[in-house]
N, C-alpha and C. Protein backbone atom coordinates (compact mmCIF):
# COMPACT_ATOMS: atom_id res chain seq x y z
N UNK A 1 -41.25 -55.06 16.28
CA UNK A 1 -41.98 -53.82 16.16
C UNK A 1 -42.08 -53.13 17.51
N UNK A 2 -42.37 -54.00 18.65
CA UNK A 2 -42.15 -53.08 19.86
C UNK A 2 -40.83 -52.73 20.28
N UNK A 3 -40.01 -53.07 19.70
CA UNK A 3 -38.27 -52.81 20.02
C UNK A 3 -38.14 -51.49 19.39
N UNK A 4 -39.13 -50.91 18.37
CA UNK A 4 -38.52 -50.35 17.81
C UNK A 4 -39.53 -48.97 17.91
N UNK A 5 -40.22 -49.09 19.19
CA UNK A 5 -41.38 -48.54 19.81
C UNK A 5 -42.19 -47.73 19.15
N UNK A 6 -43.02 -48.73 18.20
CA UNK A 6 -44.16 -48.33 16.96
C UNK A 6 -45.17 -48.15 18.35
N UNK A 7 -45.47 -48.76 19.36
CA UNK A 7 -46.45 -48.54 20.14
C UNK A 7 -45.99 -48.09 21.80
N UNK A 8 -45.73 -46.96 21.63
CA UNK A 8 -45.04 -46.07 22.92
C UNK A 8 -46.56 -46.07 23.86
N UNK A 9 -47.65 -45.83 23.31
CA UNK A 9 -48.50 -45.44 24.14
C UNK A 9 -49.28 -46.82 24.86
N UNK A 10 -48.79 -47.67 24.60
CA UNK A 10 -49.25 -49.05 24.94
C UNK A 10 -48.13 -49.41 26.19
N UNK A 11 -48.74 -50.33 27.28
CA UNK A 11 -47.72 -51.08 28.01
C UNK A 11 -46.86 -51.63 27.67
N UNK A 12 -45.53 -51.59 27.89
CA UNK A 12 -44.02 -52.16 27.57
C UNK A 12 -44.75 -53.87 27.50
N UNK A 13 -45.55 -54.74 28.29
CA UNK A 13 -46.06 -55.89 29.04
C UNK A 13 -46.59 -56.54 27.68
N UNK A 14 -47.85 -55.33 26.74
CA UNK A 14 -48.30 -55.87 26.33
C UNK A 14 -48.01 -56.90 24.61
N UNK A 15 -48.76 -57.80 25.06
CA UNK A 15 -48.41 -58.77 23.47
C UNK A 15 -49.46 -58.33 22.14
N UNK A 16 -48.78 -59.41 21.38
CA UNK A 16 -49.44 -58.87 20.00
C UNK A 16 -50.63 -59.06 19.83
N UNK A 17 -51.44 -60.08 20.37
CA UNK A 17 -52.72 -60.38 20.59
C UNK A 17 -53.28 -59.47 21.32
N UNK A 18 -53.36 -58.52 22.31
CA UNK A 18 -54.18 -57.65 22.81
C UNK A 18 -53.65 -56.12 21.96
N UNK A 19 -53.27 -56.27 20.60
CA UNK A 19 -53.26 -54.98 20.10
C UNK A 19 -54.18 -55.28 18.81
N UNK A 20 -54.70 -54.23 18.57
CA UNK A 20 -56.05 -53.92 17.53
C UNK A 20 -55.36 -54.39 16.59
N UNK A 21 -55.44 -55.41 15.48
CA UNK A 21 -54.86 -55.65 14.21
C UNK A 21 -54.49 -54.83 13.30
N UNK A 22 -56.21 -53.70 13.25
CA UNK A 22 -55.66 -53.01 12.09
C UNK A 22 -54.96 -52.03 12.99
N UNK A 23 -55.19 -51.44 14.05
CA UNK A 23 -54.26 -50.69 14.23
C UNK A 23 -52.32 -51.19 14.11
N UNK A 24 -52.14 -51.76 14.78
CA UNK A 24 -50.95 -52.60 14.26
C UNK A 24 -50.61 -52.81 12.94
N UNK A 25 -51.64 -52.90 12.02
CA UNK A 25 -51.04 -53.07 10.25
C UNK A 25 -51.10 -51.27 9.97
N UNK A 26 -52.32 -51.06 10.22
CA UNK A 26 -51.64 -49.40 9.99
C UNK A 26 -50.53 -48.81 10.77
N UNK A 27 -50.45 -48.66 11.85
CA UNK A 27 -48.95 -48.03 12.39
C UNK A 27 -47.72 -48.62 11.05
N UNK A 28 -47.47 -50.06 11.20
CA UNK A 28 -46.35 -50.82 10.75
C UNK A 28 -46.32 -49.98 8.91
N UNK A 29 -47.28 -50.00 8.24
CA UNK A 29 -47.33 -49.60 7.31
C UNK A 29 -46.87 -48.10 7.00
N UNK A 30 -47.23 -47.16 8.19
CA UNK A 30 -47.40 -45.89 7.68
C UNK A 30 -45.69 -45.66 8.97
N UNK A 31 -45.19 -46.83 9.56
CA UNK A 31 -44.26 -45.93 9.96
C UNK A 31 -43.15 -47.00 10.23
N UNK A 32 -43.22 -48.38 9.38
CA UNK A 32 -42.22 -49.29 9.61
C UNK A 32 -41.49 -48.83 8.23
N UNK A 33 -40.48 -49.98 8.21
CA UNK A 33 -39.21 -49.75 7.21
C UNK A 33 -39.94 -51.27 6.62
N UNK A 34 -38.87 -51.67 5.68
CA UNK A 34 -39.53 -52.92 4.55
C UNK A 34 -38.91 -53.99 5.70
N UNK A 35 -38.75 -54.16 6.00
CA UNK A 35 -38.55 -55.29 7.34
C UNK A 35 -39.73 -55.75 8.06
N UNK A 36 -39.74 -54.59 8.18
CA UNK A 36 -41.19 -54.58 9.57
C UNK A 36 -42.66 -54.78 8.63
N UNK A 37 -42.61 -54.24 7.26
CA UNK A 37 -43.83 -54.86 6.63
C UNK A 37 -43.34 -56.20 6.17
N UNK A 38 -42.75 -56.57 5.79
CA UNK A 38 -42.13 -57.87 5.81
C UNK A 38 -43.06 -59.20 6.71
N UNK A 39 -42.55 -58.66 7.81
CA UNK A 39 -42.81 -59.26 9.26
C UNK A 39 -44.44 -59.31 9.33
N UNK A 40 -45.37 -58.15 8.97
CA UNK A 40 -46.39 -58.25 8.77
C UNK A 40 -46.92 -59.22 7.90
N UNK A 41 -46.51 -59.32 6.61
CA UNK A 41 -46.57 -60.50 5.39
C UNK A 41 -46.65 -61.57 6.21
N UNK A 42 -45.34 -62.15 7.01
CA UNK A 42 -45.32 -63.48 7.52
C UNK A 42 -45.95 -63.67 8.58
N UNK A 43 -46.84 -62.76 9.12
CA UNK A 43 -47.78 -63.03 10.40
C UNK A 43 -49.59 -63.08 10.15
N UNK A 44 -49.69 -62.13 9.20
CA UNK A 44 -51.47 -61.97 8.46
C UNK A 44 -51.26 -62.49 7.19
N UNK A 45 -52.82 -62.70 6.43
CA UNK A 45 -53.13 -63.22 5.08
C UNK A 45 -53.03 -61.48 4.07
N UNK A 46 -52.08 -62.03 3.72
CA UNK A 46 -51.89 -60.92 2.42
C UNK A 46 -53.50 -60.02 2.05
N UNK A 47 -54.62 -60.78 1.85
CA UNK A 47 -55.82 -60.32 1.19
C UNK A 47 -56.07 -59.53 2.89
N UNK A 48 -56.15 -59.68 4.01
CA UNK A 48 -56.29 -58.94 5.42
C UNK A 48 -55.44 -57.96 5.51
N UNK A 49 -54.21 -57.88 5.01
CA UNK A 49 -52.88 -56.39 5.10
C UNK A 49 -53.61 -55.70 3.96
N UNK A 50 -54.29 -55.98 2.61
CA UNK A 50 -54.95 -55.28 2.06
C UNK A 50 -56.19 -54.82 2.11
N UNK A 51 -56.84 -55.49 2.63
CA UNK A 51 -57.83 -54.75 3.07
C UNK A 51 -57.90 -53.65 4.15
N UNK A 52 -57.16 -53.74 4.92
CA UNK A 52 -56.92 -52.67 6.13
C UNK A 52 -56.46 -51.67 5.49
N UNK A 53 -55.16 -51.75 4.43
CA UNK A 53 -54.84 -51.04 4.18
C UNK A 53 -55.68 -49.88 2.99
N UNK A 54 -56.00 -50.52 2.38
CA UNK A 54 -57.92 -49.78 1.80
C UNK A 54 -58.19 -49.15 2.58
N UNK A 55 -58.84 -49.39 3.48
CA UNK A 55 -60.00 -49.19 4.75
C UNK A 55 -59.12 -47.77 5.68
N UNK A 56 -57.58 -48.12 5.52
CA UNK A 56 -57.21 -46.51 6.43
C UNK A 56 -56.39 -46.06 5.65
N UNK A 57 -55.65 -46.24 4.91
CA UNK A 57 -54.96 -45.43 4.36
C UNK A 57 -54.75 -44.80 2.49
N UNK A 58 -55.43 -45.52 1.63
CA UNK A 58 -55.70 -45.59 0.52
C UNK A 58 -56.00 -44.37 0.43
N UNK A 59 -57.44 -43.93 0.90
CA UNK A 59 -57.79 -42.31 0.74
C UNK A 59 -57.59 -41.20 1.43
N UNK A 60 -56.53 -41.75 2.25
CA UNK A 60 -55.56 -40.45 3.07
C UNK A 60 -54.53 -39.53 2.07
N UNK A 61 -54.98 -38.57 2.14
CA UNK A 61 -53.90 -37.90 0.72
C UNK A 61 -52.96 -37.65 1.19
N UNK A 62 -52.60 -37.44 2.62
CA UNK A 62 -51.23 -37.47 3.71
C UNK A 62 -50.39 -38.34 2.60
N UNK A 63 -51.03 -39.52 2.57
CA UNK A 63 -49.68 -41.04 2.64
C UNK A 63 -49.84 -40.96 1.05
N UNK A 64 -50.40 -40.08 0.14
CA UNK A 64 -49.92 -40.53 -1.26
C UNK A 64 -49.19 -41.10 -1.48
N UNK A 65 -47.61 -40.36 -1.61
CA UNK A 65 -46.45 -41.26 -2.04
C UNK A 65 -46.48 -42.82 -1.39
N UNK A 66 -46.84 -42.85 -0.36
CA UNK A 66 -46.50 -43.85 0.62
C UNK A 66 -47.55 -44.85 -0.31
N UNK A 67 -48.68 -44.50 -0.18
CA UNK A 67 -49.70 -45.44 -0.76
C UNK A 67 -49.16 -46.16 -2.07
N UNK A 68 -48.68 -45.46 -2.84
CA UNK A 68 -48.18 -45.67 -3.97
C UNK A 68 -47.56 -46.45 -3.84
N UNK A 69 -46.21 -46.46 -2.83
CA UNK A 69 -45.10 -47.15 -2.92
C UNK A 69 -45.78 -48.72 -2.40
N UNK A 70 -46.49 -48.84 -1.52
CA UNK A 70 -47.22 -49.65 -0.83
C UNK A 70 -47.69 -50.56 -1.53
N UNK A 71 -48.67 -49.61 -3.05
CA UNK A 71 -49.02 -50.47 -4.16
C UNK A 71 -48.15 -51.24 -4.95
N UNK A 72 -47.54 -50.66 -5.45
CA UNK A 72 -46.25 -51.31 -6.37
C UNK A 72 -45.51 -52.32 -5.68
N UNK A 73 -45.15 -52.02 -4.77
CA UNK A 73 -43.80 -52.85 -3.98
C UNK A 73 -44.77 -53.99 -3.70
N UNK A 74 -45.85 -53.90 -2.77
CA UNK A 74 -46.04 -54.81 -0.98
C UNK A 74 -47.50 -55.54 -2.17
N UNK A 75 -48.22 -54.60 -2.38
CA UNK A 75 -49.67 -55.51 -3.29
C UNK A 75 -49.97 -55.66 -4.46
N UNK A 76 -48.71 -55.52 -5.11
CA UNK A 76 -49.13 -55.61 -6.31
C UNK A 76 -50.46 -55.09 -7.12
N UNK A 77 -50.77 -53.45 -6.87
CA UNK A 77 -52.00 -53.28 -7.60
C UNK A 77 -51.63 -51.68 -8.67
N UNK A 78 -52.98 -51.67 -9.18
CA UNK A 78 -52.81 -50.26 -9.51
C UNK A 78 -53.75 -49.19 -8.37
N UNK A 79 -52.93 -48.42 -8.24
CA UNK A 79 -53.63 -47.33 -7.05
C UNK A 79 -54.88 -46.68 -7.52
N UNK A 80 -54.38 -46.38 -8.98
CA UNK A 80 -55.83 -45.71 -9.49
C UNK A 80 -56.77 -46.19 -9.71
N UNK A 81 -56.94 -47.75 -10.54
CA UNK A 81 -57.86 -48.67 -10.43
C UNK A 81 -58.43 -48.68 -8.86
N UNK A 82 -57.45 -49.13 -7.99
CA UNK A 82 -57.85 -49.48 -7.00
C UNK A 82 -58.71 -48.50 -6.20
N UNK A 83 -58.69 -47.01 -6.56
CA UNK A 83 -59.36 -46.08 -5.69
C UNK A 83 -60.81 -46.09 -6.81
N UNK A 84 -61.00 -46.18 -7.95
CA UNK A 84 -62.06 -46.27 -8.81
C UNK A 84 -63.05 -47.34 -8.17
N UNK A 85 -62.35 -48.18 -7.85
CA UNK A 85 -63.34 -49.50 -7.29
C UNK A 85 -63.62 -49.50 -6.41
N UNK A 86 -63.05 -48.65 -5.38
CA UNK A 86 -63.56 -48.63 -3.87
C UNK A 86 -63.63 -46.98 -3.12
N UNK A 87 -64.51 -46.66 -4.64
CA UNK A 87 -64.74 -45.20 -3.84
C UNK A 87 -65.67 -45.04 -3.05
N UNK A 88 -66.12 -46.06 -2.51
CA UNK A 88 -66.99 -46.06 -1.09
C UNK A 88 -66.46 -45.52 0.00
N UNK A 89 -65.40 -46.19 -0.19
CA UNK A 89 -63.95 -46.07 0.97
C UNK A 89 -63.58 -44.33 1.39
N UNK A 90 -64.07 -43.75 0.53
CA UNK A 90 -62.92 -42.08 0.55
C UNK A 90 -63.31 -41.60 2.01
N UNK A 91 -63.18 -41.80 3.00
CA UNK A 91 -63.27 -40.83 3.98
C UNK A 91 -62.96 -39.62 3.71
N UNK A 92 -62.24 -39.12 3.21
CA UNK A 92 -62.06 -37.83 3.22
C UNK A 92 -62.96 -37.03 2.64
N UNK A 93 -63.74 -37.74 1.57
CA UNK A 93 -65.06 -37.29 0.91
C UNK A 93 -66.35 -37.45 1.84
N UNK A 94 -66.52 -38.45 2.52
CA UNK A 94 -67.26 -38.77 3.23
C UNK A 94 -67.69 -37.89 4.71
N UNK A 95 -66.32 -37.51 5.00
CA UNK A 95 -65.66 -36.16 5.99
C UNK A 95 -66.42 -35.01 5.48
N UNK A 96 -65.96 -34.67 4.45
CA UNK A 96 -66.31 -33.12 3.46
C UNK A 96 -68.17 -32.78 3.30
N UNK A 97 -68.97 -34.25 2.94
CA UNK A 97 -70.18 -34.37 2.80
C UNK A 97 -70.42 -34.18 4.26
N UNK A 98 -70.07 -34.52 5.38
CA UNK A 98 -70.72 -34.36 6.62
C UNK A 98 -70.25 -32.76 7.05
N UNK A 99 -69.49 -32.33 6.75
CA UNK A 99 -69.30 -31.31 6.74
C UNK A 99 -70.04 -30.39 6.36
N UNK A 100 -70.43 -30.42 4.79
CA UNK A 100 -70.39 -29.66 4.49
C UNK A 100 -72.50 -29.24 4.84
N UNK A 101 -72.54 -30.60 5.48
CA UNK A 101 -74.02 -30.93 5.68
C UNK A 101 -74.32 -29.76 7.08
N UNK A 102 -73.24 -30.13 7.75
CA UNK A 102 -73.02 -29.33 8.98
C UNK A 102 -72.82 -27.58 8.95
N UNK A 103 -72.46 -27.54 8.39
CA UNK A 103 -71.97 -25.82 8.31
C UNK A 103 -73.66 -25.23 7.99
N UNK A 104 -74.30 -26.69 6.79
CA UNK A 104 -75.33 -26.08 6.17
C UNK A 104 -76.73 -25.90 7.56
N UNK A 105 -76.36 -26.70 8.31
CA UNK A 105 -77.50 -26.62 9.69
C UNK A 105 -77.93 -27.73 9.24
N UNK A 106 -77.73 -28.73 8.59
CA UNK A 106 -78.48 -30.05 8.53
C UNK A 106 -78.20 -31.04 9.33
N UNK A 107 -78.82 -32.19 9.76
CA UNK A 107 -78.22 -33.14 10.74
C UNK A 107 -78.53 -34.14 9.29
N UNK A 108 -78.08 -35.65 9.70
CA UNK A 108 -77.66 -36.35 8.58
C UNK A 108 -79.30 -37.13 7.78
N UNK A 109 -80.74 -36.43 8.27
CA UNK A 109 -81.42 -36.75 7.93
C UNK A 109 -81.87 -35.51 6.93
N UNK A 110 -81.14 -34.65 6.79
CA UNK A 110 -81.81 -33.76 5.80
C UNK A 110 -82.43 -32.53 6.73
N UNK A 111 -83.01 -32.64 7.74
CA UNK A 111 -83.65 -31.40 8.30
C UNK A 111 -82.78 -30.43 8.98
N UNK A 112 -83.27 -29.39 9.54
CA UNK A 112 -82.95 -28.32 9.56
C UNK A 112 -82.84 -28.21 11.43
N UNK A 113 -81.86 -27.95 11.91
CA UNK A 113 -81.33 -28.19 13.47
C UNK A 113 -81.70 -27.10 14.25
């Protein structure tokens, strides 16, 4: 994965242990080929590549297709189930509510700024 410089902004020096996990499963996911998630499989616990992958990219509507393919191929799930059950997760909803809290002059306790 560093040969193939998923992490340009990192030291040429550095190893796999001083890089953020999930950052490393998200890059590899959202910008490796089936090799390189592969490689992920044989280095983390399957139930840890899914959960990260929940946690950043599931409710990114960017990576739809991607998510999809991600589901079917790499975790075996259904995407739609899977976003039903963990609509805790939606950042992007979560984004929109703080937002929309903001525009209104509210800070996140309800009052008025």
């Amino acid at each position: 994965m560093k040969s193939k410089n998923f992490f340009w902004s990192y030291s040429k020096e550095i190893s796999l242990e001083e890089i953020n996990t999930a950052l490393l499963v998200e890059t590899v996911l959202k910008y490796g080929d089936v090799e390189d998630i592969n490689l992920l499989f044989n280095h983390y616990n399957e139930a840890d590549l899914k959960e990260i992958w929940i946690q950043r990219l599931v409710f990114d509507e960017r990576f739809e297709k991607l998510n999809f393919y991600l589901a079917r191929i790499f975790f075996n799930t259904d995407l739609d189930r899977l976003k039903q059950e963990r609509k805790g997760y939606d950042r992007a909803a979560k984004l929109r509510m703080l937002a929309a809290g903001y525009a209104a002059g509210t800070d996140k306790t309800g009052s008025r700024s």
